[in-house]
PDB file of N, CA and C in Angstrom:
ATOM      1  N   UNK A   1       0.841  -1.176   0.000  1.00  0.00           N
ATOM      2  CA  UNK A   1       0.000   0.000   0.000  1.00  0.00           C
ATOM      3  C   UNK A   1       0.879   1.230   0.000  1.00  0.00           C
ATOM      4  N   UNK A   2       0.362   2.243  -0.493  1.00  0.00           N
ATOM      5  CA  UNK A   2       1.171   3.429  -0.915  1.00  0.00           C
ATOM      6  C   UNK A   2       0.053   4.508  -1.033  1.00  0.00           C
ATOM      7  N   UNK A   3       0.586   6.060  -0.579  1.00  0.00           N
ATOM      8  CA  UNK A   3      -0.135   7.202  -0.450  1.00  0.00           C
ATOM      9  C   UNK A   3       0.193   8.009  -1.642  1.00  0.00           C
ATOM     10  N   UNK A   4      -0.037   8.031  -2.529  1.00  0.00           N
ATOM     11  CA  UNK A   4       0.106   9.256  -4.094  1.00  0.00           C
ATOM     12  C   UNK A   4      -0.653   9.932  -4.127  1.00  0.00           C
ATOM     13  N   UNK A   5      -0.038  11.370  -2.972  1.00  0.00           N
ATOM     14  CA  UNK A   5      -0.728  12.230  -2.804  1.00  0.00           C
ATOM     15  C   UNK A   5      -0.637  13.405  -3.899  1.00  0.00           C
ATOM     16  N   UNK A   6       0.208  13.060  -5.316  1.00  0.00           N
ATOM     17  CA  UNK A   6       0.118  13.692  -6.240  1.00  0.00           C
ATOM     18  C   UNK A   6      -1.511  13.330  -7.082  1.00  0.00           C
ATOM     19  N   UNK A   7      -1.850  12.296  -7.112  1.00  0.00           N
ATOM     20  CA  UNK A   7      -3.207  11.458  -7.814  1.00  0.00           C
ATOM     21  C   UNK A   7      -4.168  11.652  -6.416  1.00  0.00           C
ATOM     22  N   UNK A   8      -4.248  11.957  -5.028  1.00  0.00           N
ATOM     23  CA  UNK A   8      -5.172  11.752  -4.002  1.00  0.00           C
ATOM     24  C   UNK A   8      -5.859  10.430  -4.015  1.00  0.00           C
ATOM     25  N   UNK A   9      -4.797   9.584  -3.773  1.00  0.00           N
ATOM     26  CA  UNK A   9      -5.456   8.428  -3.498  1.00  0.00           C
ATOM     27  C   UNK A   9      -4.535   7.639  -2.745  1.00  0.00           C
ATOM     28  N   UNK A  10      -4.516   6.111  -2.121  1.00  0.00           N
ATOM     29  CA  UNK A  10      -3.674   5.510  -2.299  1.00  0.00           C
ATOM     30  C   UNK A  10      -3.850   4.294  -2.719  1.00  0.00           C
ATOM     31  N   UNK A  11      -2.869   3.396  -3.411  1.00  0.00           N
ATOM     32  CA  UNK A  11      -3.162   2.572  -4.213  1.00  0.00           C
ATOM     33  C   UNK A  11      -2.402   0.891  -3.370  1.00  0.00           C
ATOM     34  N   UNK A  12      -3.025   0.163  -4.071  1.00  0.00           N
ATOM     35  CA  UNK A  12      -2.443  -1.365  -3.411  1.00  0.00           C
ATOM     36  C   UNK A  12      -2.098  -1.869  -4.807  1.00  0.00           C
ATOM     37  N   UNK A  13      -1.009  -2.738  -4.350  1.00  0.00           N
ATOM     38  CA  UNK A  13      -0.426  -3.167  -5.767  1.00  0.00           C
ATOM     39  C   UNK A  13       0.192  -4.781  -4.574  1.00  0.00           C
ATOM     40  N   UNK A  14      -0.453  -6.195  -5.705  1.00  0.00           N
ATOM     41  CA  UNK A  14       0.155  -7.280  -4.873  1.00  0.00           C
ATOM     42  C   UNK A  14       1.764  -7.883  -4.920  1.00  0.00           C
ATOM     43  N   UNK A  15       1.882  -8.002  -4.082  1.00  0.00           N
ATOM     44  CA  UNK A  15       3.451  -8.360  -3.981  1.00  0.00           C
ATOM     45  C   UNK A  15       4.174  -7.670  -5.257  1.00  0.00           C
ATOM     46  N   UNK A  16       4.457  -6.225  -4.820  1.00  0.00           N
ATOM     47  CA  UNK A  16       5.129  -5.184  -5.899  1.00  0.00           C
ATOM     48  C   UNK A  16       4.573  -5.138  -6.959  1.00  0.00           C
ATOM     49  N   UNK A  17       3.593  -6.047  -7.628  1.00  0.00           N
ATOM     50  CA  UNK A  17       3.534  -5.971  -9.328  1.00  0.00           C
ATOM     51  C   UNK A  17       3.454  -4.286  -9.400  1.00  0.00           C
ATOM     52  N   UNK A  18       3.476  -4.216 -11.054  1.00  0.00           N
ATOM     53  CA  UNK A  18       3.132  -3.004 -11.111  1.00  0.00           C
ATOM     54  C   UNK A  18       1.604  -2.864 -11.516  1.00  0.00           C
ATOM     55  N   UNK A  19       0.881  -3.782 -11.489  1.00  0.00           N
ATOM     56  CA  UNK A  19      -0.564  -3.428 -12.020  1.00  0.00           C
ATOM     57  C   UNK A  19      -1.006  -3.204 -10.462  1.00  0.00           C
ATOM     58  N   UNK A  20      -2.071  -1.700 -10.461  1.00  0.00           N
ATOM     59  CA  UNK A  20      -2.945  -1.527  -9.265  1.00  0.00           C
ATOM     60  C   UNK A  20      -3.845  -2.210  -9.251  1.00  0.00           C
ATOM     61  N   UNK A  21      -4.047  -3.027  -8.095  1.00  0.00           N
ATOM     62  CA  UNK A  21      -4.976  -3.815  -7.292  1.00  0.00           C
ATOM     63  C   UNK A  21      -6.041  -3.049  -6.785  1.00  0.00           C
ATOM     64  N   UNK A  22      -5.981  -1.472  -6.366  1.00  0.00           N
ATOM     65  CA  UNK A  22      -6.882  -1.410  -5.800  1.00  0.00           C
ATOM     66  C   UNK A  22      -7.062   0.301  -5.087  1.00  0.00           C
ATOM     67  N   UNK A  23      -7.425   1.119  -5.773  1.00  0.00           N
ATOM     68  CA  UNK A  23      -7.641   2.332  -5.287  1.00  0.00           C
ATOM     69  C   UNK A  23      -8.552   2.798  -3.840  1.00  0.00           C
ATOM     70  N   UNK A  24      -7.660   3.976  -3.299  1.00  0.00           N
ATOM     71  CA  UNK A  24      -9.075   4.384  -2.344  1.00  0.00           C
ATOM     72  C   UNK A  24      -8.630   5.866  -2.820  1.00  0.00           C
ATOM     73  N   UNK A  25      -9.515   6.720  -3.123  1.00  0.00           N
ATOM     74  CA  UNK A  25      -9.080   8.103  -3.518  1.00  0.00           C
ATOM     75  C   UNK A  25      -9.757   8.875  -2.320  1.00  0.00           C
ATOM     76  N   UNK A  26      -9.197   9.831  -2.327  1.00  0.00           N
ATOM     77  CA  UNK A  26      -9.660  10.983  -0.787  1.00  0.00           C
ATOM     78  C   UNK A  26      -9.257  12.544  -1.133  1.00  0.00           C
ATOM     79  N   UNK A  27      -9.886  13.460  -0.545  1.00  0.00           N
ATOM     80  CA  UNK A  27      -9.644  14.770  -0.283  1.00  0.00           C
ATOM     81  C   UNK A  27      -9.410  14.597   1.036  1.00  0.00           C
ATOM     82  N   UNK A  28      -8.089  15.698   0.909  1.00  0.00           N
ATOM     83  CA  UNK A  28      -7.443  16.053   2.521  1.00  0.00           C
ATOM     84  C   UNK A  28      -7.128  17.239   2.346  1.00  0.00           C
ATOM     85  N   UNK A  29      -7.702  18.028   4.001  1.00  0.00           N
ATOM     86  CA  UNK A  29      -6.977  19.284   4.358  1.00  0.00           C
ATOM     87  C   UNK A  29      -6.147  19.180   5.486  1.00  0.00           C
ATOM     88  N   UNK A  30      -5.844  20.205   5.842  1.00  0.00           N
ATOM     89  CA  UNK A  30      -4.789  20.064   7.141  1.00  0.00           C
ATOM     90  C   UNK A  30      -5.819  19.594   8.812  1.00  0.00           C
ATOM     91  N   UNK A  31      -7.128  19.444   8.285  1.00  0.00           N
ATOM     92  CA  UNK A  31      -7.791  18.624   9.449  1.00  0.00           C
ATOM     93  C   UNK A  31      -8.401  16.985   9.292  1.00  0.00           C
ATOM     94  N   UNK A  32      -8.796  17.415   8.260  1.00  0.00           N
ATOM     95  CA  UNK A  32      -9.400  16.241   7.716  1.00  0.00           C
ATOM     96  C   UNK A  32      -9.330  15.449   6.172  1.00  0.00           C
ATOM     97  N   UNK A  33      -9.514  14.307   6.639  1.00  0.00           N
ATOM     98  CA  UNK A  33      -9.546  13.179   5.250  1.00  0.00           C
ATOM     99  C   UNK A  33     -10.453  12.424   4.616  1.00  0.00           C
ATOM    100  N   UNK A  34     -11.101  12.872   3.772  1.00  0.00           N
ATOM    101  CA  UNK A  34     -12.827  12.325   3.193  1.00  0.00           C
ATOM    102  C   UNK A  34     -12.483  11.601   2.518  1.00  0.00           C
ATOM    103  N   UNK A  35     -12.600  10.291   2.795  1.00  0.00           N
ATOM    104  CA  UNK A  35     -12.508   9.002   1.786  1.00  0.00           C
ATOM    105  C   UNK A  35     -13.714   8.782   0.977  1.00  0.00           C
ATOM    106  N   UNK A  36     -13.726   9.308  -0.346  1.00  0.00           N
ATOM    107  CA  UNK A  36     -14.739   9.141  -1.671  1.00  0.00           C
ATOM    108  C   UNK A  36     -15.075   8.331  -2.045  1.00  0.00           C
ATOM    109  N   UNK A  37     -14.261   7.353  -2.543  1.00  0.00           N
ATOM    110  CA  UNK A  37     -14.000   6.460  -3.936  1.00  0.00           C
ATOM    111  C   UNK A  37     -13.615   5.402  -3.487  1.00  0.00           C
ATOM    112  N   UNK A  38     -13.569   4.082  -3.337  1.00  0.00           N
ATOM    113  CA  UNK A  38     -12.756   3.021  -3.483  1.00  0.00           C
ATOM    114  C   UNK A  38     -12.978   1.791  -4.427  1.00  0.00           C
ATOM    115  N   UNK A  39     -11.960   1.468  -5.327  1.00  0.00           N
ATOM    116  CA  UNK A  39     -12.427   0.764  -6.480  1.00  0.00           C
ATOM    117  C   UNK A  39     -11.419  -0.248  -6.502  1.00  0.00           C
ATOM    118  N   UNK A  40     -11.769  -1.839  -6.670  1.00  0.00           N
ATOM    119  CA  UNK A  40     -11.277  -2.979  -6.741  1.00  0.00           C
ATOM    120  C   UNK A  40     -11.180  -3.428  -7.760  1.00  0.00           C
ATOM    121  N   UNK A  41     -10.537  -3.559  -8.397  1.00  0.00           N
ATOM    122  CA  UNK A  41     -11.635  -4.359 -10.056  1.00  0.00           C
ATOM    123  C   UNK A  41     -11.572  -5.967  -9.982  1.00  0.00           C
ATOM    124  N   UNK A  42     -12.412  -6.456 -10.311  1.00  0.00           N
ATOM    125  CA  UNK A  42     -13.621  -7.828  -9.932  1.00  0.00           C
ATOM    126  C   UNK A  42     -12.069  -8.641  -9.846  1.00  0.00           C
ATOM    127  N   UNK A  43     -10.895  -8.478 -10.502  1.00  0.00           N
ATOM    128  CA  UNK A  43     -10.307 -10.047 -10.080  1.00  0.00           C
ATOM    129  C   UNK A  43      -9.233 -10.207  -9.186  1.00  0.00           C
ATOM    130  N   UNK A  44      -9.807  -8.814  -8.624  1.00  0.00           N
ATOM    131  CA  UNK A  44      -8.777  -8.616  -6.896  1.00  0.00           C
ATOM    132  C   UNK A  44      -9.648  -8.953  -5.979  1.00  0.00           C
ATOM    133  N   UNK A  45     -11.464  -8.572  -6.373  1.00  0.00           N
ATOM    134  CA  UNK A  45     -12.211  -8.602  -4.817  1.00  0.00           C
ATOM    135  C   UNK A  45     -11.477 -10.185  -4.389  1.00  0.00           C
ATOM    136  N   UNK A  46     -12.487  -9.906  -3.256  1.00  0.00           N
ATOM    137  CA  UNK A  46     -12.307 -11.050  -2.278  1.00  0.00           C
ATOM    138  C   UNK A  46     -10.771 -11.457  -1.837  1.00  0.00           C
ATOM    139  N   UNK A  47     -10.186 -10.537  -2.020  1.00  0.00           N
ATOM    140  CA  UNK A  47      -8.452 -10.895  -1.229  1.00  0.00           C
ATOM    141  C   UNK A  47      -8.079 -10.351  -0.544  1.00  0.00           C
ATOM    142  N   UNK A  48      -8.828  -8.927  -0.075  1.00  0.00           N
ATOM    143  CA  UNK A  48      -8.515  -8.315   1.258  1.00  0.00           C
ATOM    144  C   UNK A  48      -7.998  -6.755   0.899  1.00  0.00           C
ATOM    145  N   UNK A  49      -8.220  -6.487  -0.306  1.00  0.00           N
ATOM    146  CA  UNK A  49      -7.195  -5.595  -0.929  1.00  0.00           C
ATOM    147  C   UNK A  49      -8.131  -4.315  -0.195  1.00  0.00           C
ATOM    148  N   UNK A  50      -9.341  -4.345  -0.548  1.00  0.00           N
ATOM    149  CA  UNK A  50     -10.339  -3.430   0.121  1.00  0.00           C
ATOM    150  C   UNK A  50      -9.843  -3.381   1.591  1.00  0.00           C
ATOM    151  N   UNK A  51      -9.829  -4.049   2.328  1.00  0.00           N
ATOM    152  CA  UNK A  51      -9.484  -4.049   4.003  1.00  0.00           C
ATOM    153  C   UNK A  51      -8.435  -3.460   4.027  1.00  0.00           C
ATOM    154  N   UNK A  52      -7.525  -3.924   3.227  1.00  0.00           N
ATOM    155  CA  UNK A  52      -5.692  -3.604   3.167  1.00  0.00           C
ATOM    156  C   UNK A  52      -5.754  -1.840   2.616  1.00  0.00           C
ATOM    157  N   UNK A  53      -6.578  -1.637   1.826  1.00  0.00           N
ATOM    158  CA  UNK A  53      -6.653  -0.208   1.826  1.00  0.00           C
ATOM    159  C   UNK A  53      -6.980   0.428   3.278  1.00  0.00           C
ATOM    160  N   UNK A  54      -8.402  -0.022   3.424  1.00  0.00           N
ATOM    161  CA  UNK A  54      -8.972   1.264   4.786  1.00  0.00           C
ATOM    162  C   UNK A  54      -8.190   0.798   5.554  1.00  0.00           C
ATOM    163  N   UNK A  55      -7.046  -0.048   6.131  1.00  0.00           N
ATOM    164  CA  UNK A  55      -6.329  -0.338   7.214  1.00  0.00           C
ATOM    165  C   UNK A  55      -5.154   1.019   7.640  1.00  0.00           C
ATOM    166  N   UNK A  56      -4.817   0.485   5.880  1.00  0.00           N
ATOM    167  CA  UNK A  56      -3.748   1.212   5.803  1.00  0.00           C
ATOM    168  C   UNK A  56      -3.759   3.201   5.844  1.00  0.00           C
ATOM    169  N   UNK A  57      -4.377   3.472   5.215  1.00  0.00           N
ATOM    170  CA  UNK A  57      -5.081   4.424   5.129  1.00  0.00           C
ATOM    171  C   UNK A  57      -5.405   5.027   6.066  1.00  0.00           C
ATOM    172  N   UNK A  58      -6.295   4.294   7.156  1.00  0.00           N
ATOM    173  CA  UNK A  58      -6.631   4.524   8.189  1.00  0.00           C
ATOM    174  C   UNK A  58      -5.827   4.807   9.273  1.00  0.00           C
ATOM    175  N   UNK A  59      -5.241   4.149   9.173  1.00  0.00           N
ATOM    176  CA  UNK A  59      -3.462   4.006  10.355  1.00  0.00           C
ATOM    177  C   UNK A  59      -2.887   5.228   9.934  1.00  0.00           C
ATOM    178  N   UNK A  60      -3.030   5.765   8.561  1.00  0.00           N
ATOM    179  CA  UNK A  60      -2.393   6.757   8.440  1.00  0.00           C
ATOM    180  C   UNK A  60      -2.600   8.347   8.963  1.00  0.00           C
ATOM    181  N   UNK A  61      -3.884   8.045   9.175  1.00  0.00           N
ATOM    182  CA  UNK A  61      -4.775   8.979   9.102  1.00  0.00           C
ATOM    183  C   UNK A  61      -4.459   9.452  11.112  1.00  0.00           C
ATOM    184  N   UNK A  62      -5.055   8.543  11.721  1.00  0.00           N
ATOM    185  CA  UNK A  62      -4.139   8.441  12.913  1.00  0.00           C
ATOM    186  C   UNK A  62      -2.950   8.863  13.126  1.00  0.00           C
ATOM    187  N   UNK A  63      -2.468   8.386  12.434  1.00  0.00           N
ATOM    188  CA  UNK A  63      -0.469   8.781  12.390  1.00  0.00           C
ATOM    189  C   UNK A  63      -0.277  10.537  12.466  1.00  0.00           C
ATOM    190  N   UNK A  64      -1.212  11.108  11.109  1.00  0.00           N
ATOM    191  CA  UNK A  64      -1.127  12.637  10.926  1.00  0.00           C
ATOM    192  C   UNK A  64      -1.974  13.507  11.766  1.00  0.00           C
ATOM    193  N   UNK A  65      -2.991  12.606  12.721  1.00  0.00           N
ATOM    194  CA  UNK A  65      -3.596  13.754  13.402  1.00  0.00           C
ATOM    195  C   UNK A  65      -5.317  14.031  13.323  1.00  0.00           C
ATOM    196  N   UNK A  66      -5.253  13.161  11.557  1.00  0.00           N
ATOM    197  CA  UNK A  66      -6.489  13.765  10.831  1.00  0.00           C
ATOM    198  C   UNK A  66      -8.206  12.989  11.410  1.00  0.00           C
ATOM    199  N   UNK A  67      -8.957  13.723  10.658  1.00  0.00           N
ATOM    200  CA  UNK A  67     -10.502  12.839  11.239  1.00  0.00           C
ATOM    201  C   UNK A  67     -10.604  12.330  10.229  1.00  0.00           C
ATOM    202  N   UNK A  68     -11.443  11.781  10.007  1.00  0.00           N
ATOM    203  CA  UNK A  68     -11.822  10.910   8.845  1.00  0.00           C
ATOM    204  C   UNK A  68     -13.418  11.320   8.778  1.00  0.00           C
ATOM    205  N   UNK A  69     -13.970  11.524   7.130  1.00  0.00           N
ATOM    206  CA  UNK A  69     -15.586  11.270   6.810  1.00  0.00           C
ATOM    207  C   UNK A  69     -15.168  10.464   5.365  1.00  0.00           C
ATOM    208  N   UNK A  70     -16.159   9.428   5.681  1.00  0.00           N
ATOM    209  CA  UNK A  70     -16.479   8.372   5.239  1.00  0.00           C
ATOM    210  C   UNK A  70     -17.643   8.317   4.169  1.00  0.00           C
ATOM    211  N   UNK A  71     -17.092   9.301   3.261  1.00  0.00           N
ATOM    212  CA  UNK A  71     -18.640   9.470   2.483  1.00  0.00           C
ATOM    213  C   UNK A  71     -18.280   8.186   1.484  1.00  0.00           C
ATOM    214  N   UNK A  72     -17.285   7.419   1.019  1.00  0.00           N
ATOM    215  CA  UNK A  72     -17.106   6.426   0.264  1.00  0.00           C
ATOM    216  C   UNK A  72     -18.265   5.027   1.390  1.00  0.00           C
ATOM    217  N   UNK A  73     -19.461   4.661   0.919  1.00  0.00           N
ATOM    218  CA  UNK A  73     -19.747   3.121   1.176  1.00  0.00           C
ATOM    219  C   UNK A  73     -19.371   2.037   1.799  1.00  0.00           C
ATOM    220  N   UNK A  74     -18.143   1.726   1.287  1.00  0.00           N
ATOM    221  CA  UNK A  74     -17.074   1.018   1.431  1.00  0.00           C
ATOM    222  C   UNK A  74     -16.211   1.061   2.671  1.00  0.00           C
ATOM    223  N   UNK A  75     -15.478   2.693   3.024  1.00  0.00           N
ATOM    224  CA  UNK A  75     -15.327   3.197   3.844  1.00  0.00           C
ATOM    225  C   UNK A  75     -16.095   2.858   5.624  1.00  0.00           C
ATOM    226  N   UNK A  76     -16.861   3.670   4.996  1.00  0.00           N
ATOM    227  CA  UNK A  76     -18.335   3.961   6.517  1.00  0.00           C
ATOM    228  C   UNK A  76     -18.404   2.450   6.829  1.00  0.00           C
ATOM    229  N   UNK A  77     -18.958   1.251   5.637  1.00  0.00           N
ATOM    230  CA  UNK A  77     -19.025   0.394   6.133  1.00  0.00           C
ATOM    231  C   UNK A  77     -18.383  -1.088   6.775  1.00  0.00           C
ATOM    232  N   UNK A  78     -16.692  -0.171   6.196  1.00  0.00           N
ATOM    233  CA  UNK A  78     -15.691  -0.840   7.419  1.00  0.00           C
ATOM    234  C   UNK A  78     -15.264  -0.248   8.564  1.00  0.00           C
ATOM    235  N   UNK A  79     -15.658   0.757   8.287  1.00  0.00           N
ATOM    236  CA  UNK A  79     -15.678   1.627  10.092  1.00  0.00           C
ATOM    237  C   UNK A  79     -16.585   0.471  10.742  1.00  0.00           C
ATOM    238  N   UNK A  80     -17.790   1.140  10.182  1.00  0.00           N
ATOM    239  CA  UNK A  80     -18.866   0.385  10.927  1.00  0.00           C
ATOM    240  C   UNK A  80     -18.099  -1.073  11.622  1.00  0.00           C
ATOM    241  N   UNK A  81     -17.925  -1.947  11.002  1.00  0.00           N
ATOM    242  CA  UNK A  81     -17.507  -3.009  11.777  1.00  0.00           C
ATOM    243  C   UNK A  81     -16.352  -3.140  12.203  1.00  0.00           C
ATOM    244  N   UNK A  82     -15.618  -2.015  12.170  1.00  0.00           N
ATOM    245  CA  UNK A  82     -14.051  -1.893  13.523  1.00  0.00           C
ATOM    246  C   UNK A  82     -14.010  -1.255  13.806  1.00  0.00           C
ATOM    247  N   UNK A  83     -14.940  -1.283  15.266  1.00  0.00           N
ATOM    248  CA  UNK A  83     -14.967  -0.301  16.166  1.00  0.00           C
ATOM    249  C   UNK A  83     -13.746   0.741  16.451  1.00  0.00           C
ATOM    250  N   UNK A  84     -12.735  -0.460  16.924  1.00  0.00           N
ATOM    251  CA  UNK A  84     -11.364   0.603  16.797  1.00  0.00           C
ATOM    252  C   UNK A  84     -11.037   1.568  16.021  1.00  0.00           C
ATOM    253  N   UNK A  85     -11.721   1.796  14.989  1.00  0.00           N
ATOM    254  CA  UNK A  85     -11.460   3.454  13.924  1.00  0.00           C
ATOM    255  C   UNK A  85     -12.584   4.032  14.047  1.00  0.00           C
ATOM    256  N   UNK A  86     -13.229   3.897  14.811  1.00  0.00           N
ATOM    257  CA  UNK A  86     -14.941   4.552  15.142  1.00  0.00           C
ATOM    258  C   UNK A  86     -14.156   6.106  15.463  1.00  0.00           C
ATOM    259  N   UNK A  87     -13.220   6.164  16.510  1.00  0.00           N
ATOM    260  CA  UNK A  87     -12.808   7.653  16.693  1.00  0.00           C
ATOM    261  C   UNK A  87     -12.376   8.131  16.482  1.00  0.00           C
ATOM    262  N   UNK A  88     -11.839   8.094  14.957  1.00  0.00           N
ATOM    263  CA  UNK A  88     -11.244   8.569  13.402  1.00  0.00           C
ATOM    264  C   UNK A  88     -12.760   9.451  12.954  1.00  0.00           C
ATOM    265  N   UNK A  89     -13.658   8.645  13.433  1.00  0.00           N
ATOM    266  CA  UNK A  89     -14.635  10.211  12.790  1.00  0.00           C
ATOM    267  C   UNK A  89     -15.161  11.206  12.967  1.00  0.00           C
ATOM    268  N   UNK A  90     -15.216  11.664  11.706  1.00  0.00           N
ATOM    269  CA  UNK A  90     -15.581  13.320  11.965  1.00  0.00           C
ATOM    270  C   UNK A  90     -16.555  13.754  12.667  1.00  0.00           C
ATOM    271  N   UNK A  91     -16.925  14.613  13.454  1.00  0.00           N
ATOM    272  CA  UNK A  91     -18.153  15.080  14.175  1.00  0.00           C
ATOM    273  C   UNK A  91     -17.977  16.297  13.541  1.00  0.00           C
ATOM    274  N   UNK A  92     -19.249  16.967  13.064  1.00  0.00           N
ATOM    275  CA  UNK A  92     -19.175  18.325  13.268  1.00  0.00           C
ATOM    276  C   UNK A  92     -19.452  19.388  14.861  1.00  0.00           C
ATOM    277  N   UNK A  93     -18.240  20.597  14.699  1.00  0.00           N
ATOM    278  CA  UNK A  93     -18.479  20.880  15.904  1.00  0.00           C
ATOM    279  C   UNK A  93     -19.022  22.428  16.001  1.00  0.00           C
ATOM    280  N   UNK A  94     -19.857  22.737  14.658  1.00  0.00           N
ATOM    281  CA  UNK A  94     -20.471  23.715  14.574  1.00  0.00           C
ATOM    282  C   UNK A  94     -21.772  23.537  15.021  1.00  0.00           C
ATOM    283  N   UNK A  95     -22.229  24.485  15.559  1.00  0.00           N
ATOM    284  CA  UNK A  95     -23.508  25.197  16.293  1.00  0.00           C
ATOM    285  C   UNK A  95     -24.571  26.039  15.715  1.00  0.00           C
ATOM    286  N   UNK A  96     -25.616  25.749  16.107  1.00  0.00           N
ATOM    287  CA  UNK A  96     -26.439  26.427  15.342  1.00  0.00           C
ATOM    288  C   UNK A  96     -26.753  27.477  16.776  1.00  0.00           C
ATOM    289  N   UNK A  97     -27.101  28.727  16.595  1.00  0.00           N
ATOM    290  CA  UNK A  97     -27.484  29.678  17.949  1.00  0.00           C
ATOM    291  C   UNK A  97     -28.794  29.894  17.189  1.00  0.00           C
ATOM    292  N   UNK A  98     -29.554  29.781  18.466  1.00  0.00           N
ATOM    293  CA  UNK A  98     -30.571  30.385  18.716  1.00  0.00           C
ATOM    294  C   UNK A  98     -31.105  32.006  17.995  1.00  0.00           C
TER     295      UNK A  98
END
């Protein structure tokens, strides 16, 4: 797994080949990291490449500080089932006044 933050994404490639296995693309600012996109193509699913992205990704995301929104599907719905990156997400902490 690898971050090409020139393309905003990062990509999985299996044991070095050079063909990509497996995109997750994102917008990042200096707070946060919105994971969009993540695309497998059919003769990678089922090998983990999807997991091996949001893992990685995710760890990273941790590493720099950042929150995470999960508007990618894919995303939200591996949060959803590891709890442990549940507090990678974003809350908004704007207010509405009265």
């Amino acid at each position: 797994m690898s971050d090409v933050p020139e393309a905003k994404r990062y990509e999985a490639r299996i044991d070095g080949a050079s063909e990509v296995a497996g995109v997750a693309q994102y917008i990042r600012t200096t707070e946060l990291i919105a994971f969009v996109h993540t695309e497998v193509p059919p003769e990678h699913e089922g090998k983990g490449v999807g997991s091996a992205l949001a893992r990685t990704s995710l760890d990273a995301a941790r590493a720099d500080g950042l929150r995470v929104l999960a508007t990618c599907p894919f995303f939200a719905g591996w949060i959803a089932r590891h709890p442990d990156y549940q507090d990678l997400l974003y809350q908004s902490r704007s207010r509405v006044s009265d």
